[in-house]
N, C-alpha and C. Protein backbone atom coordinates (compact mmCIF):
# COMPACT_ATOMS: atom_id res chain seq x y z
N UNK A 1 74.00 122.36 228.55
CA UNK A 1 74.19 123.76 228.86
C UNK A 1 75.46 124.24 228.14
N UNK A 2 75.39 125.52 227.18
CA UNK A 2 76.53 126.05 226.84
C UNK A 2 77.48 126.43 227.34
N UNK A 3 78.74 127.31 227.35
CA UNK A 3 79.86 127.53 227.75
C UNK A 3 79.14 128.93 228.73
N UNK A 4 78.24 129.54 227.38
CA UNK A 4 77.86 130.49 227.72
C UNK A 4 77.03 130.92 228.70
N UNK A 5 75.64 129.86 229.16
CA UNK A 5 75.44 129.81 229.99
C UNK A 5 75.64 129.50 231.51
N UNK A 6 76.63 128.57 231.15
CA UNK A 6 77.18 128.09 232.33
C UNK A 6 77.99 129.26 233.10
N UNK A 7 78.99 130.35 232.61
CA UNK A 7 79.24 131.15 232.63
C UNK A 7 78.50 132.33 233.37
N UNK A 8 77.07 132.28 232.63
CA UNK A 8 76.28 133.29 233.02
C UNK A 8 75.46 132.54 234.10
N UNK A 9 75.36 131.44 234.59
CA UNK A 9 74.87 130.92 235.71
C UNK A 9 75.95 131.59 237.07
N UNK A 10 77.03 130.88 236.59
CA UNK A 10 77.72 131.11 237.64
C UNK A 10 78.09 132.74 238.38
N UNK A 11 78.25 133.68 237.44
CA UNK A 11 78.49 134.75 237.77
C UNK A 11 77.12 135.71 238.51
N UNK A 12 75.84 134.92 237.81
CA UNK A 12 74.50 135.02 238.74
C UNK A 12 74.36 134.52 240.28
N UNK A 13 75.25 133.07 240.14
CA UNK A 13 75.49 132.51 241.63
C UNK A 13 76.06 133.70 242.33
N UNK A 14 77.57 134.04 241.96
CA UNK A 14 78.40 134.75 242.39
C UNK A 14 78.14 136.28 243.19
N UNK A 15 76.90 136.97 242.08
CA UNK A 15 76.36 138.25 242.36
C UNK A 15 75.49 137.77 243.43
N UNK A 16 75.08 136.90 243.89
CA UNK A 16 74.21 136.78 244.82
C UNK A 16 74.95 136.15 246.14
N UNK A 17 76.28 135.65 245.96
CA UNK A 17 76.42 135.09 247.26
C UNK A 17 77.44 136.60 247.34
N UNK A 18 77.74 137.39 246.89
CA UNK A 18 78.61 139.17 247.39
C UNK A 18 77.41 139.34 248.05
N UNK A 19 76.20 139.65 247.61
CA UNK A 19 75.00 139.86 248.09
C UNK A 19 74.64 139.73 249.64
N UNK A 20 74.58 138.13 249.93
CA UNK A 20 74.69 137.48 250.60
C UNK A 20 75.33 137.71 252.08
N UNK A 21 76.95 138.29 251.64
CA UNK A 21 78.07 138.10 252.17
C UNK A 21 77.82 139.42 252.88
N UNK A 22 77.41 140.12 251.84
CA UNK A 22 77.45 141.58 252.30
C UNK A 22 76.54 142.13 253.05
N UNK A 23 75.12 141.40 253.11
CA UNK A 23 74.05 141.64 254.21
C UNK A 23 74.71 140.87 255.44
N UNK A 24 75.17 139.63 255.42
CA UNK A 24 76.17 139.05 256.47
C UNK A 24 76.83 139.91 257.87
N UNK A 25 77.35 140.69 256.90
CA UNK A 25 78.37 141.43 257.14
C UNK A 25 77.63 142.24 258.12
N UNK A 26 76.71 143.37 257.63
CA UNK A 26 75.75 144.27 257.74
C UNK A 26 75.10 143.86 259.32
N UNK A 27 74.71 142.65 259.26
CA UNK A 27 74.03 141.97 260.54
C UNK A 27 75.02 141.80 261.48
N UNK A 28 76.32 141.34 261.04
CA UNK A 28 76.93 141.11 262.21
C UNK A 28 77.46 142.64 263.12
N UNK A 29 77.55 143.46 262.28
CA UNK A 29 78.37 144.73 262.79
C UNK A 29 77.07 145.34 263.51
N UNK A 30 76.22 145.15 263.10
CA UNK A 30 74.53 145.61 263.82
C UNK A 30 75.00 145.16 265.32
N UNK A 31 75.10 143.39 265.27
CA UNK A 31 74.98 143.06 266.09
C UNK A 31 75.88 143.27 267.45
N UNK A 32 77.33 143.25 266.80
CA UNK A 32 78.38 143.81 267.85
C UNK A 32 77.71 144.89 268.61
N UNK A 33 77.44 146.13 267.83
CA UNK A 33 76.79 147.46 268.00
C UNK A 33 75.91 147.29 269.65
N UNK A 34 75.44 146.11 269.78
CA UNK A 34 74.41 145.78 270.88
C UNK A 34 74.82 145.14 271.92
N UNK A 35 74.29 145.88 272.62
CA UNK A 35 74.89 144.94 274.58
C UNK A 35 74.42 144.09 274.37
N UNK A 36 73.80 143.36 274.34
CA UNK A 36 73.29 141.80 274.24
C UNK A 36 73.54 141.23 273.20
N UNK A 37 74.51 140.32 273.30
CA UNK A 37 74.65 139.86 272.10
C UNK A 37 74.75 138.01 271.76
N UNK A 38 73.60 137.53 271.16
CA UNK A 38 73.78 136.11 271.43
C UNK A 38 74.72 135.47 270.59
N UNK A 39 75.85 134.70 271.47
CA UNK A 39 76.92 134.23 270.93
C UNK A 39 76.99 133.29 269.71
N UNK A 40 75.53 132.27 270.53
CA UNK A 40 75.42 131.07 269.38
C UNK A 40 75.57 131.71 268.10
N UNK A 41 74.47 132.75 267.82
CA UNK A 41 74.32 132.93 266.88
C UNK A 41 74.77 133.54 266.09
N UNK A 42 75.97 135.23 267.12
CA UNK A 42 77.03 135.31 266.06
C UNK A 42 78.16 134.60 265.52
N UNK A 43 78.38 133.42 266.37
CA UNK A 43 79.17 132.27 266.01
C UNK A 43 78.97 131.80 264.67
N UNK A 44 77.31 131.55 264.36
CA UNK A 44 76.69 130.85 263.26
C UNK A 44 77.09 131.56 262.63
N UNK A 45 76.61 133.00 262.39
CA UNK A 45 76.27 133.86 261.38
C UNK A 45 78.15 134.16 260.96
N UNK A 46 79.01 133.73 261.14
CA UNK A 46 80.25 134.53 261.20
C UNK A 46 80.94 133.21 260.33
N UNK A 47 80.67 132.03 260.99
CA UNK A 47 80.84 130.49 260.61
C UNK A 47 79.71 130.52 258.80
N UNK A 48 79.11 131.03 258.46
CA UNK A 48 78.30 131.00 257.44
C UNK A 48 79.33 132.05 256.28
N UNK A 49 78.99 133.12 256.84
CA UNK A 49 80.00 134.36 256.03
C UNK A 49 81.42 133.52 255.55
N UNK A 50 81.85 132.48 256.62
CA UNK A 50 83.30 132.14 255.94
C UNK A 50 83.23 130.88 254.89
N UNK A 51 82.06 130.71 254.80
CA UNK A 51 81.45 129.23 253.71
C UNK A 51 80.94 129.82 252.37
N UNK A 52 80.60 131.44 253.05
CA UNK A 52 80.36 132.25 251.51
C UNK A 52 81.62 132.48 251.08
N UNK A 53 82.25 133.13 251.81
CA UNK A 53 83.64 133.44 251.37
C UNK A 53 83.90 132.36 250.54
N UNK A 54 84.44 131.24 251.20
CA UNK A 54 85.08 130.29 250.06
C UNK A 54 83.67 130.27 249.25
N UNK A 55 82.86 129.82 248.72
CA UNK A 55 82.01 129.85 247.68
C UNK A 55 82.71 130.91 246.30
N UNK A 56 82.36 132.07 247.06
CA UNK A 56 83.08 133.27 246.25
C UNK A 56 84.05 132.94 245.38
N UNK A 57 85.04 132.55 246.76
CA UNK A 57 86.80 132.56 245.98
C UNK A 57 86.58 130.88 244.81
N UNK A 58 86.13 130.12 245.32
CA UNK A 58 85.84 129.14 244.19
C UNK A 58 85.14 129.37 242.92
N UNK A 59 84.15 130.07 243.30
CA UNK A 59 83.35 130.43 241.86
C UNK A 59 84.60 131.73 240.91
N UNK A 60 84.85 132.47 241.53
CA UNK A 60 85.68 133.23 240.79
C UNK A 60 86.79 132.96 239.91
N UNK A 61 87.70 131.46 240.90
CA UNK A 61 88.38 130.81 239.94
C UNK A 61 87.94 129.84 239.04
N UNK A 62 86.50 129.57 239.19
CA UNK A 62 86.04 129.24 237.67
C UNK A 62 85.88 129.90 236.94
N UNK A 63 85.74 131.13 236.84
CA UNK A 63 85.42 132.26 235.79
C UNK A 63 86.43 132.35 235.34
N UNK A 64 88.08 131.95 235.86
CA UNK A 64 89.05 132.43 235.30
C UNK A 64 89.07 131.58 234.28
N UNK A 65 89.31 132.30 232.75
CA UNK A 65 89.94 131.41 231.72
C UNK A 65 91.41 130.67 232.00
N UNK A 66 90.71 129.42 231.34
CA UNK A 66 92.35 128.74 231.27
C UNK A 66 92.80 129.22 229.95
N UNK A 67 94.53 129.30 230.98
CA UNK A 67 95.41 129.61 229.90
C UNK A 67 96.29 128.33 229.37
N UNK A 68 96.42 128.27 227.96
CA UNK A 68 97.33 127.13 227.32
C UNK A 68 98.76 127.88 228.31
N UNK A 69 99.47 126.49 228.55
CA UNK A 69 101.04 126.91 228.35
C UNK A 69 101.78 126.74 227.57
């Protein structure tokens, strides 16, 4: 795999776990919104969002070029 693709893999990963993060998001604030609210599962869903998060912040610092010093 080229530089180039690898590149363009990752930033495909990337657009999809914002994606991801951001329907996340979307569900959980739904869910607050509601008197009933099952804990397990906003536990899960909140515990998931923070595994995207780091995903994110890792993939992004691969995109960063290295700089010579």
């Amino acid at each position: 795999m080229t530089d180039f693709e690898t590149e363009t893999a990752l930033r495909t990963r990337l657009q999809e776990l914002e994606i991801e993060h951001r329907d996340l998001d979307d569900v959980i604030e739904n869910m607050i919104q509601n008197l009933y609210v099952d804990q397990l599962l906003m536990r899960r869903l909140k515990k998931r969002k923070l595994q995207i998060k780091d995903q994110i912040i890792r993939l992004r610092s691969e995109l960063i070029p290295d700089i010579d010093a």
